[in-house]
C-alpha atoms as a PDB file:
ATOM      1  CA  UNK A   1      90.990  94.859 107.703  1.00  0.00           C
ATOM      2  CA  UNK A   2      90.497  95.460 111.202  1.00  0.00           C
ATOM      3  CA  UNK A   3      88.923  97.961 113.941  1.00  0.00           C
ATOM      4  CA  UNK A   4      90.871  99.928 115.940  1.00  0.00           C
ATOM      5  CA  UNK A   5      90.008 101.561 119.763  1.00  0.00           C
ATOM      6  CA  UNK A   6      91.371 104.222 121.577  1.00  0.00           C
ATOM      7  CA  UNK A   7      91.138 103.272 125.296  1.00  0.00           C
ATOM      8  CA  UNK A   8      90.440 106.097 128.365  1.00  0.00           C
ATOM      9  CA  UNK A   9      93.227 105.482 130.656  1.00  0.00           C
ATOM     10  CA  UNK A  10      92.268 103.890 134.337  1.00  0.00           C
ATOM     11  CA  UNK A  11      93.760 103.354 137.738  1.00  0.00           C
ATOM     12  CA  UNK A  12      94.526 100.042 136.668  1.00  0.00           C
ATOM     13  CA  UNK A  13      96.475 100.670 133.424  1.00  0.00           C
ATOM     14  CA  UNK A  14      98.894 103.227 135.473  1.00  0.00           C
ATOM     15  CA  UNK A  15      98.042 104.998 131.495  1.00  0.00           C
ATOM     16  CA  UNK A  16     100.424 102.457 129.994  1.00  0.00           C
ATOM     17  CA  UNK A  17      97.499 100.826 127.634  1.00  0.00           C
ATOM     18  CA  UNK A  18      97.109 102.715 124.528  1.00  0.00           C
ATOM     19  CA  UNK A  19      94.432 101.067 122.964  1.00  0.00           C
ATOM     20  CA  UNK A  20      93.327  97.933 120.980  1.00  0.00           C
ATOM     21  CA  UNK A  21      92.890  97.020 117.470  1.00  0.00           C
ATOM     22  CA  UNK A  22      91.371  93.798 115.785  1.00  0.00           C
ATOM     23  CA  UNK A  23      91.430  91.321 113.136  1.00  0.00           C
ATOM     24  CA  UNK A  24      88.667  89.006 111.868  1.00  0.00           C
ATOM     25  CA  UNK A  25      90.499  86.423 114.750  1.00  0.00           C
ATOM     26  CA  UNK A  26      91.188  88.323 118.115  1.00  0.00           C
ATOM     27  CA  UNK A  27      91.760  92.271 120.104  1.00  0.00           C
ATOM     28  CA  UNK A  28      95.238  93.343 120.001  1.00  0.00           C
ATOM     29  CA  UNK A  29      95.992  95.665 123.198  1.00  0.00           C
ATOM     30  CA  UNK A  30      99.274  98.173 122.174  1.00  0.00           C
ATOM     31  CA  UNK A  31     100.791  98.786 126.162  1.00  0.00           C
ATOM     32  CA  UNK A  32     103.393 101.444 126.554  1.00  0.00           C
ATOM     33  CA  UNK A  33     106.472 100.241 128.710  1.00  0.00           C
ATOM     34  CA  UNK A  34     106.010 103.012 130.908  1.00  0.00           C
ATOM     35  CA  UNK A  35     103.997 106.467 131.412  1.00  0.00           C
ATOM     36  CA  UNK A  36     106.689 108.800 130.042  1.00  0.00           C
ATOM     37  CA  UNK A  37     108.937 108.795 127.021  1.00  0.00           C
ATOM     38  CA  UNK A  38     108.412 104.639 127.043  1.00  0.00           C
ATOM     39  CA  UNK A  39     111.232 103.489 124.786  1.00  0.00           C
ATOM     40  CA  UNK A  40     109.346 100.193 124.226  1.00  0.00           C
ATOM     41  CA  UNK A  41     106.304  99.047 123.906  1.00  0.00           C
ATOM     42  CA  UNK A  42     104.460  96.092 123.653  1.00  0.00           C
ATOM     43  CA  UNK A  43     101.205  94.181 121.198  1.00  0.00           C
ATOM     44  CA  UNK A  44      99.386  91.851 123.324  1.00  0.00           C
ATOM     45  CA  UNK A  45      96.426  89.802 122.626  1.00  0.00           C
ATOM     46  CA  UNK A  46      94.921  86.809 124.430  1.00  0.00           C
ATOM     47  CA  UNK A  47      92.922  85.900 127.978  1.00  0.00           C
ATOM     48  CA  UNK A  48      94.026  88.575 130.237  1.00  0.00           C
ATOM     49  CA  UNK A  49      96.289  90.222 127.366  1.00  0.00           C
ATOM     50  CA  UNK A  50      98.846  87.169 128.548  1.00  0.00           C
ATOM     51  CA  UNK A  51     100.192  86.522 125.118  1.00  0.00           C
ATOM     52  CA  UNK A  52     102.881  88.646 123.692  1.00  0.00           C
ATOM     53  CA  UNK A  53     102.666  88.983 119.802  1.00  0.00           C
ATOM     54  CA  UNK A  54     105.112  91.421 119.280  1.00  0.00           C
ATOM     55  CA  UNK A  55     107.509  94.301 121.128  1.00  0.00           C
ATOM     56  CA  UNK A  56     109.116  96.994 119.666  1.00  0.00           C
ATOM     57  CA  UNK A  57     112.128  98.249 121.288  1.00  0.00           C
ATOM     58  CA  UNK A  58     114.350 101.351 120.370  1.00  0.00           C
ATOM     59  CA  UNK A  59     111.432 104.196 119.968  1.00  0.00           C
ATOM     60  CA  UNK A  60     113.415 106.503 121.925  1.00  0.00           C
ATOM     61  CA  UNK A  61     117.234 106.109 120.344  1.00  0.00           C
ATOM     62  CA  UNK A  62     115.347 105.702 116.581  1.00  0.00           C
ATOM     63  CA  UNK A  63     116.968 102.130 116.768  1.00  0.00           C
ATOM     64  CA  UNK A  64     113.876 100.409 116.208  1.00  0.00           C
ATOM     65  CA  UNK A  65     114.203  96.535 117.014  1.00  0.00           C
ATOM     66  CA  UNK A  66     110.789  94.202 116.592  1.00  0.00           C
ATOM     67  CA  UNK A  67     110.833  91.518 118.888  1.00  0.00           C
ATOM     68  CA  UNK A  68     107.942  88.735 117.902  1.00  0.00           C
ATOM     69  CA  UNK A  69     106.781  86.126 119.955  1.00  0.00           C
ATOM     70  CA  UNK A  70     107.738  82.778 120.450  1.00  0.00           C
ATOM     71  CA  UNK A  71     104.006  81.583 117.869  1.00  0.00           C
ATOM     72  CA  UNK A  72     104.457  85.199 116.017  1.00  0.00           C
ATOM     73  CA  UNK A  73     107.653  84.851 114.786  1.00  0.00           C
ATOM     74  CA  UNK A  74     106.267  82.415 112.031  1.00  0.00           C
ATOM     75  CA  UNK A  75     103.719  84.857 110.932  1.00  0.00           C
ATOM     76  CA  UNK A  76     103.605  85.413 107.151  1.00  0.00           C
ATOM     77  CA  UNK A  77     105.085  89.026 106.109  1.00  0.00           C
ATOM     78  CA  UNK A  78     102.142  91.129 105.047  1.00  0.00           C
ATOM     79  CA  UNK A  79     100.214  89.865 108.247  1.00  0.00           C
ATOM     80  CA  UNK A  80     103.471  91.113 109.921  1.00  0.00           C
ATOM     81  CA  UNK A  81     103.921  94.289 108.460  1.00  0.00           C
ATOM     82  CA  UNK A  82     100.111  94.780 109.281  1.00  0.00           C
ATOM     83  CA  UNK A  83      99.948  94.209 113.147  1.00  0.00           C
ATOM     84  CA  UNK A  84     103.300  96.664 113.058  1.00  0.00           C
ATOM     85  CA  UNK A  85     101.515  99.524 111.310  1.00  0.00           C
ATOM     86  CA  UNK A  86      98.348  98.880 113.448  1.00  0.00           C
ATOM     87  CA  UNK A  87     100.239  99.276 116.921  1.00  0.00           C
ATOM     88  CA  UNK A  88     102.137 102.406 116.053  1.00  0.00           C
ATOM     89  CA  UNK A  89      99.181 104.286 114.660  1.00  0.00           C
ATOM     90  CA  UNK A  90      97.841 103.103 118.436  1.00  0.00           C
ATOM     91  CA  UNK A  91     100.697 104.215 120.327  1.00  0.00           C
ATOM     92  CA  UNK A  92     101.603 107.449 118.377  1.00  0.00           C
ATOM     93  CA  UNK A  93      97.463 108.757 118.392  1.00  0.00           C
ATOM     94  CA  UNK A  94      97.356 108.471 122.116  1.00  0.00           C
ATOM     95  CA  UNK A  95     100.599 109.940 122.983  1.00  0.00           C
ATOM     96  CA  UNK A  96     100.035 113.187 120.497  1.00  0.00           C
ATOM     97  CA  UNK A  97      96.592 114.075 123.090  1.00  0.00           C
ATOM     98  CA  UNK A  98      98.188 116.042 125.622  1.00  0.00           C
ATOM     99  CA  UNK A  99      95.959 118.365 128.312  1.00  0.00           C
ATOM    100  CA  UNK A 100      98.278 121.443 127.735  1.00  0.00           C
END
């Protein structure tokens, strides 16, 4: 359904961007909330990555919370479920590479 990118990590992304995926429509960037053990993180899509689609909060405690936003919300379920499996197979790949 879509493509999916792993991103190198630059001065500028402080290695909170993950990556991108894509539909048919836009690019979906997944951005961690921070550089270690995020317990959030955010789907954001859009001129300058401006819009937020969704944020999942919780990662850490396993109390998983998805946050849509404010033109999201109303997005059908199966288009839904698909951005959420998208962005965690984004944010999970990156954060297994590790240098050690």
């Amino acid at each position: 359904m879509g493509t999916v990118h792993l991103t190198s990590e630059g001065p500028e992304s402080q290695g909170l961007v993950r990556g991108t995926f894509a539909d048919e429509y836009r690019t979906y960037t997944v951005r961690a909330a921070g550089p270690v053990e995020p317990d959030s993180f955010q789907v954001l899509t859009g001129p300058g990555n401006t819009d937020v689609v969704l944020v999942v909060s919780g990662l850490n405690s396993g109390d998983l919370k998805a946050t849509w936003g404010r033109f999201w919300n109303g997005l059908k379920p199966h288009a839904k479920i698909w951005v959420e499996e998208q962005a965690f197979r984004i944010f999970y790949r990156e954060a297994r590479f590790c240098n050690g």
